[in-house]
PDB file of N, CA and C in Angstrom:
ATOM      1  N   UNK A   1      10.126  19.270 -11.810  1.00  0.00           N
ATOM      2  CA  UNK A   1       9.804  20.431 -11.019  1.00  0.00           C
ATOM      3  C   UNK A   1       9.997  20.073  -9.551  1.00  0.00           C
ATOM      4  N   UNK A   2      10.711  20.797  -8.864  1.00  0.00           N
ATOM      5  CA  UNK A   2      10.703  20.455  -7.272  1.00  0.00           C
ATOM      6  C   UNK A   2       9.990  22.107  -6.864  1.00  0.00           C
ATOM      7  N   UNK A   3       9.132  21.053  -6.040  1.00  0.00           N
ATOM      8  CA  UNK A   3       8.797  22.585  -4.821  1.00  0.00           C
ATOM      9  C   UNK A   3       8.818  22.053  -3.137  1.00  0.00           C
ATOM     10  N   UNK A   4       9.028  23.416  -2.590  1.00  0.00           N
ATOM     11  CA  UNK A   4      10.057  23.991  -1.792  1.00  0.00           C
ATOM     12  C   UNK A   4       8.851  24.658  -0.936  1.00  0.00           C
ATOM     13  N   UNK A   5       8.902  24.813  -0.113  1.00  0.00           N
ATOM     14  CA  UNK A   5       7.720  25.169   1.081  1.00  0.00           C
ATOM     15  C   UNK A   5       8.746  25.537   2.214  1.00  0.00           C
ATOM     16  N   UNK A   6       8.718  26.997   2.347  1.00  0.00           N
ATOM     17  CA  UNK A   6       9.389  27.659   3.626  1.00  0.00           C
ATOM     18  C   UNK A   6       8.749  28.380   4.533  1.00  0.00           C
ATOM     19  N   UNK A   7       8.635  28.486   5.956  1.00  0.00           N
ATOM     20  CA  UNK A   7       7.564  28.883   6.558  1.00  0.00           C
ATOM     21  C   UNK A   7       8.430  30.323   6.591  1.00  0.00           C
ATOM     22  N   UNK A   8       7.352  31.670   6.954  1.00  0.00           N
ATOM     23  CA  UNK A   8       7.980  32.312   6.600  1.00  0.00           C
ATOM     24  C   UNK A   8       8.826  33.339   8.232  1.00  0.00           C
ATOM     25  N   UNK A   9       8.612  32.372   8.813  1.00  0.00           N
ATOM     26  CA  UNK A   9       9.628  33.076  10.588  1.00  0.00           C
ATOM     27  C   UNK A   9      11.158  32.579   9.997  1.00  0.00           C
ATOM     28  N   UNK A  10      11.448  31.401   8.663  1.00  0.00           N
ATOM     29  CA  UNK A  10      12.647  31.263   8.392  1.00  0.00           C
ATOM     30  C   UNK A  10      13.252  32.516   8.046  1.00  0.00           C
ATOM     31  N   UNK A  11      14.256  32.767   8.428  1.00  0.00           N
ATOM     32  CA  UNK A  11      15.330  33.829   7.963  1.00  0.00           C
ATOM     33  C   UNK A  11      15.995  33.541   6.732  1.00  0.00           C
ATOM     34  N   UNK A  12      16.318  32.528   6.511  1.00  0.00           N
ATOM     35  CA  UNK A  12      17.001  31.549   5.375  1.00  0.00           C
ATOM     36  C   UNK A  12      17.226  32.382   3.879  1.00  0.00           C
ATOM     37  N   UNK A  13      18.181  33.028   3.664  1.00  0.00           N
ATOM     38  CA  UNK A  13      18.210  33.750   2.372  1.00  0.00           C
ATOM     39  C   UNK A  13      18.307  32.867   1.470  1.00  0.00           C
ATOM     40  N   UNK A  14      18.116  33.183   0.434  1.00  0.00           N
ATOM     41  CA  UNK A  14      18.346  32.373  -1.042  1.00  0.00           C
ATOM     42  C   UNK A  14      18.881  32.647  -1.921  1.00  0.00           C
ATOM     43  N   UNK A  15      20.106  32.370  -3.262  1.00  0.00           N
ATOM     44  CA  UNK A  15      19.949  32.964  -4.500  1.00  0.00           C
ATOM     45  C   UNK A  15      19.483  31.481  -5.245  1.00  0.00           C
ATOM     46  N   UNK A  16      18.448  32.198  -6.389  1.00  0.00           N
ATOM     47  CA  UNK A  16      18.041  30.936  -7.093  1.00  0.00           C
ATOM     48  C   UNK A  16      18.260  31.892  -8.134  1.00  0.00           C
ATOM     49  N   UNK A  17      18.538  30.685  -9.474  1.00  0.00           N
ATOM     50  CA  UNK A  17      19.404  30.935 -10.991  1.00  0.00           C
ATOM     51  C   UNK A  17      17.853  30.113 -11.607  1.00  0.00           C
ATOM     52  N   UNK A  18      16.992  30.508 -11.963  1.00  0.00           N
ATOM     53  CA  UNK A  18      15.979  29.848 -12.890  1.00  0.00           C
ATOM     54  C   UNK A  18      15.050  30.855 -12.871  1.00  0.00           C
ATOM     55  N   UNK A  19      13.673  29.765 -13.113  1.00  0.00           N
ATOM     56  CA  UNK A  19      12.049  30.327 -12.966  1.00  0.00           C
ATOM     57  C   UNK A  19      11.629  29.933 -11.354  1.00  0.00           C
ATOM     58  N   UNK A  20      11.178  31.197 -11.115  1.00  0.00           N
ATOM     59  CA  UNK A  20      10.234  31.046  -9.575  1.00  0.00           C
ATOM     60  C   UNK A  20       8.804  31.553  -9.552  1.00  0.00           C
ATOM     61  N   UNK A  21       7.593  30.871  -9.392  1.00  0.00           N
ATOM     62  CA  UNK A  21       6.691  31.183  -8.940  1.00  0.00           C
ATOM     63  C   UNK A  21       6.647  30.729  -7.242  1.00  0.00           C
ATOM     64  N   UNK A  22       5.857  31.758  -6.889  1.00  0.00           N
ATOM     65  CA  UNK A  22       5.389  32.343  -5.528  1.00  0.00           C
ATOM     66  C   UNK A  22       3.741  31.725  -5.277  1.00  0.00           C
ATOM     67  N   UNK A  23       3.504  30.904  -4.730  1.00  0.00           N
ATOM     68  CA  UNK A  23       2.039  30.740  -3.731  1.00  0.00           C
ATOM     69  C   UNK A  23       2.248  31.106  -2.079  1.00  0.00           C
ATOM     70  N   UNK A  24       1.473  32.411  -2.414  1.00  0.00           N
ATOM     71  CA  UNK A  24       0.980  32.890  -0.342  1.00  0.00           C
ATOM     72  C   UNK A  24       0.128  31.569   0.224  1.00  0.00           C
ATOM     73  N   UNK A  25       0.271  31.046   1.153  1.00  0.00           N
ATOM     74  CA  UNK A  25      -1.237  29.903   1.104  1.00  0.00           C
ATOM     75  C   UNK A  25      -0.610  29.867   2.646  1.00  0.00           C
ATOM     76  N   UNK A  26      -1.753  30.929   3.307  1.00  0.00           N
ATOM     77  CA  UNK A  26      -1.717  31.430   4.790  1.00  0.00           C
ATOM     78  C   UNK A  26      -0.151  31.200   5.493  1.00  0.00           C
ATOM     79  N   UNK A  27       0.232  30.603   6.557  1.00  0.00           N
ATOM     80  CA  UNK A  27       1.789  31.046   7.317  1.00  0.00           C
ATOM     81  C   UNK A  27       2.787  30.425   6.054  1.00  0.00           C
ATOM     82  N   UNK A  28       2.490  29.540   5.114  1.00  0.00           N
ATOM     83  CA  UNK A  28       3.795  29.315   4.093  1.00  0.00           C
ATOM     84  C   UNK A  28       3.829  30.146   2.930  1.00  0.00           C
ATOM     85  N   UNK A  29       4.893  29.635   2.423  1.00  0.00           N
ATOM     86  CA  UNK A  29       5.478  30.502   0.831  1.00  0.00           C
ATOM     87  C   UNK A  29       5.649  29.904   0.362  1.00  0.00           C
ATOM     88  N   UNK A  30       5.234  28.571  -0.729  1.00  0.00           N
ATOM     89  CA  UNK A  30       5.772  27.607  -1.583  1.00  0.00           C
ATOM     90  C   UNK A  30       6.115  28.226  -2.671  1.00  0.00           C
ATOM     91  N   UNK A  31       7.307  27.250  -3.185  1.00  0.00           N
ATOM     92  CA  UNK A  31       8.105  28.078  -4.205  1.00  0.00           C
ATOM     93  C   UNK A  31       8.262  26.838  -4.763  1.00  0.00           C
ATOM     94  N   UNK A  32       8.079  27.118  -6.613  1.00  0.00           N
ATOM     95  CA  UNK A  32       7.983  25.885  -7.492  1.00  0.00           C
ATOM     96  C   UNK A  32       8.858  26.429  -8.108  1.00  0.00           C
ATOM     97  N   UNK A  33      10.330  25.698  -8.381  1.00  0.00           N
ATOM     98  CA  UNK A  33      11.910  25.653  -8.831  1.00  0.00           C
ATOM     99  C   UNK A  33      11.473  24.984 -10.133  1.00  0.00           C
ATOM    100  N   UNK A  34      11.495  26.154 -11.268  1.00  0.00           N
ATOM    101  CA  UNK A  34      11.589  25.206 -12.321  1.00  0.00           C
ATOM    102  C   UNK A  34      12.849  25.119 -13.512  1.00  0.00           C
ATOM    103  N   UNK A  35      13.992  23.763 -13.510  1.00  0.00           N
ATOM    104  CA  UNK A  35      14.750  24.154 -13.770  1.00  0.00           C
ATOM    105  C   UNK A  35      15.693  25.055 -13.274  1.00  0.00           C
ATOM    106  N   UNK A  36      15.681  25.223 -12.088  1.00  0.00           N
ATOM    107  CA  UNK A  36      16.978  25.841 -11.485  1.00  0.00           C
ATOM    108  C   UNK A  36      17.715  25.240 -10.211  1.00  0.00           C
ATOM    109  N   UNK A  37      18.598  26.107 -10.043  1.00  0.00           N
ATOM    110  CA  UNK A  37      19.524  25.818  -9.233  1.00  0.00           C
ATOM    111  C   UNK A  37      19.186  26.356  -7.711  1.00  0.00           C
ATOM    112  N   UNK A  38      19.385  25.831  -6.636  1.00  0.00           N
ATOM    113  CA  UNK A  38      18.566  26.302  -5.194  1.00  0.00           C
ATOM    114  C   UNK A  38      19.884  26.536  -4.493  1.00  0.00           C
ATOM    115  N   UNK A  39      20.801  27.760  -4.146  1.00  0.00           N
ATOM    116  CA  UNK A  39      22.044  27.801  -3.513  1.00  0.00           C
ATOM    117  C   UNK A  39      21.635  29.097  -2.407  1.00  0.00           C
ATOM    118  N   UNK A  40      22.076  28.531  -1.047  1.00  0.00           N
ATOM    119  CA  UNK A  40      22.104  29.598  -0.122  1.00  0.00           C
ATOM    120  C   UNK A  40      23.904  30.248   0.066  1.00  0.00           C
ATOM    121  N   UNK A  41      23.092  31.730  -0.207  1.00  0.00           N
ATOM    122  CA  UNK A  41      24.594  32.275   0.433  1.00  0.00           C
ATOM    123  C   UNK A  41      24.772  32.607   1.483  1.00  0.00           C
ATOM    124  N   UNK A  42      26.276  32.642   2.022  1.00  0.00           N
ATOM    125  CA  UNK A  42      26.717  32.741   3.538  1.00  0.00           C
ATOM    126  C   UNK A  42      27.660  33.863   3.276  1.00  0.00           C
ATOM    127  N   UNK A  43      28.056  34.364   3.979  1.00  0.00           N
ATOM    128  CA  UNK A  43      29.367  35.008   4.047  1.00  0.00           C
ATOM    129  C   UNK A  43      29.965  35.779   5.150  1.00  0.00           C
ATOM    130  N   UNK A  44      31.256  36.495   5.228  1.00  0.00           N
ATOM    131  CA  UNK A  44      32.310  36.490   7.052  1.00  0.00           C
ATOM    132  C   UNK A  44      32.704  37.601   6.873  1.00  0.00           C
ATOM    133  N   UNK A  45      31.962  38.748   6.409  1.00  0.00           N
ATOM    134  CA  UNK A  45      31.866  40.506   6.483  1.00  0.00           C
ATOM    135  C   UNK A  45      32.079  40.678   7.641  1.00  0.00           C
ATOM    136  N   UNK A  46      31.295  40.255   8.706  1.00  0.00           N
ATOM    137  CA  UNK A  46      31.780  40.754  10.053  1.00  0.00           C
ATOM    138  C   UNK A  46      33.029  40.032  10.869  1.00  0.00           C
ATOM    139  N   UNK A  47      33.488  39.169  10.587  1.00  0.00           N
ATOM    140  CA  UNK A  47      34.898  38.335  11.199  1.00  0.00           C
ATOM    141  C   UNK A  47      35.236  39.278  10.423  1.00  0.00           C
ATOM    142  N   UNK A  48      35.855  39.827   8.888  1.00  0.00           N
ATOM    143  CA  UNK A  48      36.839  40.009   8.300  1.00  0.00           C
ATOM    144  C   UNK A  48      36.727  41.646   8.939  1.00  0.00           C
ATOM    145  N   UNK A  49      35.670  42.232   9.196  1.00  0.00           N
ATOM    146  CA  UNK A  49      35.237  43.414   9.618  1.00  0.00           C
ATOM    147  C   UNK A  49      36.466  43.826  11.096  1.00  0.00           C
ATOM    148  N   UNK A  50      35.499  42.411  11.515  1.00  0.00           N
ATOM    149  CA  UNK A  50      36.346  42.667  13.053  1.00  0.00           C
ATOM    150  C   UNK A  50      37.535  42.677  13.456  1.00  0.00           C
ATOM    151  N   UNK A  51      38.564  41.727  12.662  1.00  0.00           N
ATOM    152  CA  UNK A  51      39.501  41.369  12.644  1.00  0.00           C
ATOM    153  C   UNK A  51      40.694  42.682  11.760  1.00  0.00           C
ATOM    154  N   UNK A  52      40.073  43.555  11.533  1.00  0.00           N
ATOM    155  CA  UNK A  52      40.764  44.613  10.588  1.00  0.00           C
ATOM    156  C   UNK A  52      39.938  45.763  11.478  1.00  0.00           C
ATOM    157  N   UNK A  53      39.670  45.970  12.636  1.00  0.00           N
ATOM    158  CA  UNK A  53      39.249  46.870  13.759  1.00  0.00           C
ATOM    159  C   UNK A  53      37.961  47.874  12.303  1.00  0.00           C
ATOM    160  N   UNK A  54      37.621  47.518  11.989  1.00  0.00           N
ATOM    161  CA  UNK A  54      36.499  48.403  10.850  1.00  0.00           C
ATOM    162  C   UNK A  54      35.018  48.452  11.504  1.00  0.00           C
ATOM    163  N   UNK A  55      34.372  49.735  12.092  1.00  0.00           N
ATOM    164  CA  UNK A  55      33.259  49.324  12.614  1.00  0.00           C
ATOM    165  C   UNK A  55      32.072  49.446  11.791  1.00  0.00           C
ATOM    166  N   UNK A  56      31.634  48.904  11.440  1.00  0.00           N
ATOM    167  CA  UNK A  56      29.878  48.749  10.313  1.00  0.00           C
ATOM    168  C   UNK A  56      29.773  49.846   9.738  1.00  0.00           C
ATOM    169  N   UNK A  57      29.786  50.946  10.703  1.00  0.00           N
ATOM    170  CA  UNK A  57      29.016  52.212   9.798  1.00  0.00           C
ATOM    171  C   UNK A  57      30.414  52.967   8.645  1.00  0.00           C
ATOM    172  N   UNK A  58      31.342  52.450   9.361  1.00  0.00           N
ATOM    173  CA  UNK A  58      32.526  52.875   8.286  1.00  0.00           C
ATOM    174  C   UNK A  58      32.646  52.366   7.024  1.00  0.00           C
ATOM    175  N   UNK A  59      32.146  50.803   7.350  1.00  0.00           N
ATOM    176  CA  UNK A  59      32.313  50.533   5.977  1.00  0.00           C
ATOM    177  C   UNK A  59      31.165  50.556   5.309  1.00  0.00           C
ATOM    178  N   UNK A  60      29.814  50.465   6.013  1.00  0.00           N
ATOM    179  CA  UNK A  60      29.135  51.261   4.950  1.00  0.00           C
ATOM    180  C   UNK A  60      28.990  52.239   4.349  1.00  0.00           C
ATOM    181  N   UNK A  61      29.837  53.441   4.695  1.00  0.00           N
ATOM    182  CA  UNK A  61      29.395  54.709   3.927  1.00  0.00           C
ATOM    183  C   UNK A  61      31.040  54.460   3.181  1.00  0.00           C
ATOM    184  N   UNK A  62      31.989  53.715   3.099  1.00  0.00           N
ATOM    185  CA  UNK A  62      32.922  53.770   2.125  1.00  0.00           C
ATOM    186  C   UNK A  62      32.167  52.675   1.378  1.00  0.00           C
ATOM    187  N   UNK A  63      31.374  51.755   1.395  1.00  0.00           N
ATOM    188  CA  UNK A  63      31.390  51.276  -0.253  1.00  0.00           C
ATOM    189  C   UNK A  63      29.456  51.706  -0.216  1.00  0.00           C
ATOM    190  N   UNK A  64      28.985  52.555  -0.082  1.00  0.00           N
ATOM    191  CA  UNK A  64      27.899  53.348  -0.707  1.00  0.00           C
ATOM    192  C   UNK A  64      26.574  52.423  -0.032  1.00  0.00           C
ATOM    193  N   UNK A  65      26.560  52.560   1.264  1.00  0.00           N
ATOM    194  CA  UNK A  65      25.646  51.499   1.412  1.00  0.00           C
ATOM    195  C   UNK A  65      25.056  51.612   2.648  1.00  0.00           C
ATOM    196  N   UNK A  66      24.067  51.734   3.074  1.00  0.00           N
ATOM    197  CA  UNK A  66      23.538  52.185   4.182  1.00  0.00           C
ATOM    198  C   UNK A  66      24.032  51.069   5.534  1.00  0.00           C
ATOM    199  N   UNK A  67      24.363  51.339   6.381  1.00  0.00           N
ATOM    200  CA  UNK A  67      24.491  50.988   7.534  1.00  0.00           C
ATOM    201  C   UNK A  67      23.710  49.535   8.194  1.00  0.00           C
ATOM    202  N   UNK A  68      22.175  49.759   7.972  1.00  0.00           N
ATOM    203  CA  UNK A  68      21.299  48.794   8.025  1.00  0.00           C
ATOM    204  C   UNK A  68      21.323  47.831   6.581  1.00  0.00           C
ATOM    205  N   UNK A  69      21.454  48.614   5.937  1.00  0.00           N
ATOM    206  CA  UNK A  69      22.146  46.770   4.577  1.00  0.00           C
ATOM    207  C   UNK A  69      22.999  46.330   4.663  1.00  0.00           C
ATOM    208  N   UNK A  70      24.171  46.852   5.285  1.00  0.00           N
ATOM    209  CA  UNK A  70      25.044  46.026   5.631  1.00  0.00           C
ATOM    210  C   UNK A  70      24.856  45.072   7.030  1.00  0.00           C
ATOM    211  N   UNK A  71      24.569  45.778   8.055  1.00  0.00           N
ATOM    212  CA  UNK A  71      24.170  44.798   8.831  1.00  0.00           C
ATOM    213  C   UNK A  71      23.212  43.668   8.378  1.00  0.00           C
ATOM    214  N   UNK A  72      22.229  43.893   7.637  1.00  0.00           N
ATOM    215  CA  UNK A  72      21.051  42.625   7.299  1.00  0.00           C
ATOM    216  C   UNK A  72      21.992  41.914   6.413  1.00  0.00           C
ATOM    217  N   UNK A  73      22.945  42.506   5.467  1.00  0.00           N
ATOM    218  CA  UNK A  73      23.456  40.809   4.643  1.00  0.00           C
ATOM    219  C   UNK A  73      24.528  40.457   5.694  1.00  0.00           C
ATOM    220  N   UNK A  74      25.167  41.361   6.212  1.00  0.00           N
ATOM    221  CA  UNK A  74      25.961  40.602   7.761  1.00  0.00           C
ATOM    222  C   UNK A  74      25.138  39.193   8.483  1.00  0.00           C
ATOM    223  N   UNK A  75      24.253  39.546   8.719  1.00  0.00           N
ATOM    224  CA  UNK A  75      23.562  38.610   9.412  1.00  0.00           C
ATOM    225  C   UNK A  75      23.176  37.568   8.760  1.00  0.00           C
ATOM    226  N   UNK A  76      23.052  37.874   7.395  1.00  0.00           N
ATOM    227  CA  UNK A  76      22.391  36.456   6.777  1.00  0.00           C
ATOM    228  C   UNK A  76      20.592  36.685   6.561  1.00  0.00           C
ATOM    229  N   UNK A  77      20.145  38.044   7.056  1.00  0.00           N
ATOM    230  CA  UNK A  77      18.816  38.492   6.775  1.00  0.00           C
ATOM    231  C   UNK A  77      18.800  38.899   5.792  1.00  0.00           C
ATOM    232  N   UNK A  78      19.163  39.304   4.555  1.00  0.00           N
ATOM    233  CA  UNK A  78      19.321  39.811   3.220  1.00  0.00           C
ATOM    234  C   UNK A  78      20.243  38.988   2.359  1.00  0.00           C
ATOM    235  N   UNK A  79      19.940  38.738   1.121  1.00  0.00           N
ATOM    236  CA  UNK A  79      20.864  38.375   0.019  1.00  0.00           C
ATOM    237  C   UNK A  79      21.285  39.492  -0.744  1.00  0.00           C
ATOM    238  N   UNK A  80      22.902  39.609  -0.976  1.00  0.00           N
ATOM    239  CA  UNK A  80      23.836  40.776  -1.028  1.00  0.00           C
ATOM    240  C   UNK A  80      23.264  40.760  -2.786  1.00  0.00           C
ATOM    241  N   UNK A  81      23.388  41.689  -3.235  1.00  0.00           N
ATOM    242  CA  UNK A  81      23.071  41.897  -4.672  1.00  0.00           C
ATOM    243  C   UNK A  81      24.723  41.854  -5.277  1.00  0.00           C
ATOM    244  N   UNK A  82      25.296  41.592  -6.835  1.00  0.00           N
ATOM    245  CA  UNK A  82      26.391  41.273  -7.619  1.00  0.00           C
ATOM    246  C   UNK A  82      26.860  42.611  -7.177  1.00  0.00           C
ATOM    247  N   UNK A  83      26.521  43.348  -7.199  1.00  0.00           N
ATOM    248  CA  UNK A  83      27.714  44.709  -6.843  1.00  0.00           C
ATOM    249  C   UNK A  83      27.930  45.223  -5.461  1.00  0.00           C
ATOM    250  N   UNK A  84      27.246  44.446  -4.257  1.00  0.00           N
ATOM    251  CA  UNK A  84      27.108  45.095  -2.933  1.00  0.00           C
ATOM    252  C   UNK A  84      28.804  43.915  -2.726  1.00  0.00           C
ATOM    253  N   UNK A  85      28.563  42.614  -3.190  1.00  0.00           N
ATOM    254  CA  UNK A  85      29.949  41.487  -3.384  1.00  0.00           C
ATOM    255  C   UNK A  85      30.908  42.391  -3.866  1.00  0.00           C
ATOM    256  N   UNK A  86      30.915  42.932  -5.007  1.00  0.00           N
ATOM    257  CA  UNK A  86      31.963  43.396  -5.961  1.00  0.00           C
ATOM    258  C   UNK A  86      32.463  44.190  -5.185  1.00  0.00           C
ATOM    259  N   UNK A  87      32.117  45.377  -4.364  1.00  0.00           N
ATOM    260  CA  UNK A  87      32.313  46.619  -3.304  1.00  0.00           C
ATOM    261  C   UNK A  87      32.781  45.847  -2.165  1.00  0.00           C
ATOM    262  N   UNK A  88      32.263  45.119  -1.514  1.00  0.00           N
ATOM    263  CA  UNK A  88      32.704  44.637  -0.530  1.00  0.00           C
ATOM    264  C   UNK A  88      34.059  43.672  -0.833  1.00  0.00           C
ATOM    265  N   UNK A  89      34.082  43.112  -1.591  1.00  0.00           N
ATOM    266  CA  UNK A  89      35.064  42.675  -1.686  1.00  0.00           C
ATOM    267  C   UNK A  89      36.334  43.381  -2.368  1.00  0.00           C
ATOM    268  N   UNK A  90      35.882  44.157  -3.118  1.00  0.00           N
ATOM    269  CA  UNK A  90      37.299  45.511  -3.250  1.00  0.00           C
ATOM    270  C   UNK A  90      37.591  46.306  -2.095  1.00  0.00           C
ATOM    271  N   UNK A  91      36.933  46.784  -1.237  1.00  0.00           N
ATOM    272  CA  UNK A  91      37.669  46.981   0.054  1.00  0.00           C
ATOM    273  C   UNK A  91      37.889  46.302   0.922  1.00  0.00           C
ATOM    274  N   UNK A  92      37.776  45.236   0.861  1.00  0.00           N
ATOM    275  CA  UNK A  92      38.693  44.430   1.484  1.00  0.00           C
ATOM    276  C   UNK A  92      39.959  43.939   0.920  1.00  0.00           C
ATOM    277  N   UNK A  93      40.071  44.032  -0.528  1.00  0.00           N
ATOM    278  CA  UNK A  93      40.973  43.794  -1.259  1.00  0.00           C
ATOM    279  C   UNK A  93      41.466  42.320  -1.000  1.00  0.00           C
ATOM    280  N   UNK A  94      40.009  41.422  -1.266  1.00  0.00           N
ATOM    281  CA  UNK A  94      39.630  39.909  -1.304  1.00  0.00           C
ATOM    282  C   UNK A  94      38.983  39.843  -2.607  1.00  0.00           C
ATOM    283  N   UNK A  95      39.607  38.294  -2.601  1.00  0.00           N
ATOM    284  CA  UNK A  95      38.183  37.641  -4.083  1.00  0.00           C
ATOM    285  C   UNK A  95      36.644  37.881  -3.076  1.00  0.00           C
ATOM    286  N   UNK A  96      35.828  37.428  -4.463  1.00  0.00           N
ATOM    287  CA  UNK A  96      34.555  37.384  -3.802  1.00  0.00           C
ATOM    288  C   UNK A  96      34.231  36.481  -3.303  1.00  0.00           C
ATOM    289  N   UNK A  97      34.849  35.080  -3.694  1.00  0.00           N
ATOM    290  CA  UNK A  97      34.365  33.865  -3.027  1.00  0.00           C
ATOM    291  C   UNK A  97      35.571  33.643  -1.619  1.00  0.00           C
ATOM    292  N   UNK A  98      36.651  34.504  -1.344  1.00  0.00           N
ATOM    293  CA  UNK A  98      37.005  34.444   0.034  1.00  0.00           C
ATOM    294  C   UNK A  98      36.032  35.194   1.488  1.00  0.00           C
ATOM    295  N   UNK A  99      35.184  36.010   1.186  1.00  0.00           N
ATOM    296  CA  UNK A  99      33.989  36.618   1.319  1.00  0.00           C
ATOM    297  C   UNK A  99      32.664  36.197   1.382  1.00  0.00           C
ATOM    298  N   UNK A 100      32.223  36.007   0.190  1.00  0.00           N
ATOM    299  CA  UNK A 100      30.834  34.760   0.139  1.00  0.00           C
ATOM    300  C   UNK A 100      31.145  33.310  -0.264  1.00  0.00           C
ATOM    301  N   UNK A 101      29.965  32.793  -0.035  1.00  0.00           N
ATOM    302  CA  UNK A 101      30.254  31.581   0.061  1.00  0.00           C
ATOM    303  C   UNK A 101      28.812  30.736  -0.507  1.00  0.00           C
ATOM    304  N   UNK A 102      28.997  29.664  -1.678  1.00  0.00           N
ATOM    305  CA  UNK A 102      27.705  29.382  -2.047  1.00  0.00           C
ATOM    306  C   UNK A 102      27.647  27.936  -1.698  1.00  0.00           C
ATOM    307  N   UNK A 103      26.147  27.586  -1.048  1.00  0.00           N
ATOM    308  CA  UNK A 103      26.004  26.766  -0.229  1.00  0.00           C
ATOM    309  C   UNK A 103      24.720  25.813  -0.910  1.00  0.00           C
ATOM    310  N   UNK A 104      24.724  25.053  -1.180  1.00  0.00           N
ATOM    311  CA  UNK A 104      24.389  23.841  -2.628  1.00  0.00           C
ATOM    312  C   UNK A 104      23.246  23.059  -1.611  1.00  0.00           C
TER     313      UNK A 104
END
């Protein structure tokens, strides 16, 4: 079992592939990984954005997605859900891993 203690002013998104329990225990969040995998995702929505003159709110309302979710997984404040990837990366008419990026 590894646990994991993140204070919570971190921004630091996560996807974890296992079991997670949650302890509140005042300014931290410990998180006990059991059996899984601990990978942060990254990804270059806004370079690929910018670089193809596309401004945010355009491409959020072409792949179904509010304006402010796209900006928060832009930033790295949100972890993108399997189909917000799948959308985003069909209009861009990219793989998904030229797009996101999983970080070990």
């Amino acid at each position: 079992m590894l646990l994991l203690s993140q204070d919570i002013a971190d921004k630091t998104q996560v996807l974890f592939i296992g079991h997670i329990i949650l302890h509140n225990d005042n300014k931290k969040i410990s998180i006990e990984l059991k059996e899984g995998i601990f990978m942060a995702v990254t990804n270059n929505i806004r370079e690929i954005r910018e670089q193809r003159g596309i401004y945010q709110d355009d491409l959020a309302a072409a792949i179904g997605y509010s304006t402010k979710t796209v900006g928060r997984i832009e930033r790295g404040d949100s972890t993108p859900s399997a189909e917000f990837m799948l959308r985003i990366s069909k209009y861009f008419n990219m793989l998904v891993e030229d797009v996101f990026h999983v970080e070990d």
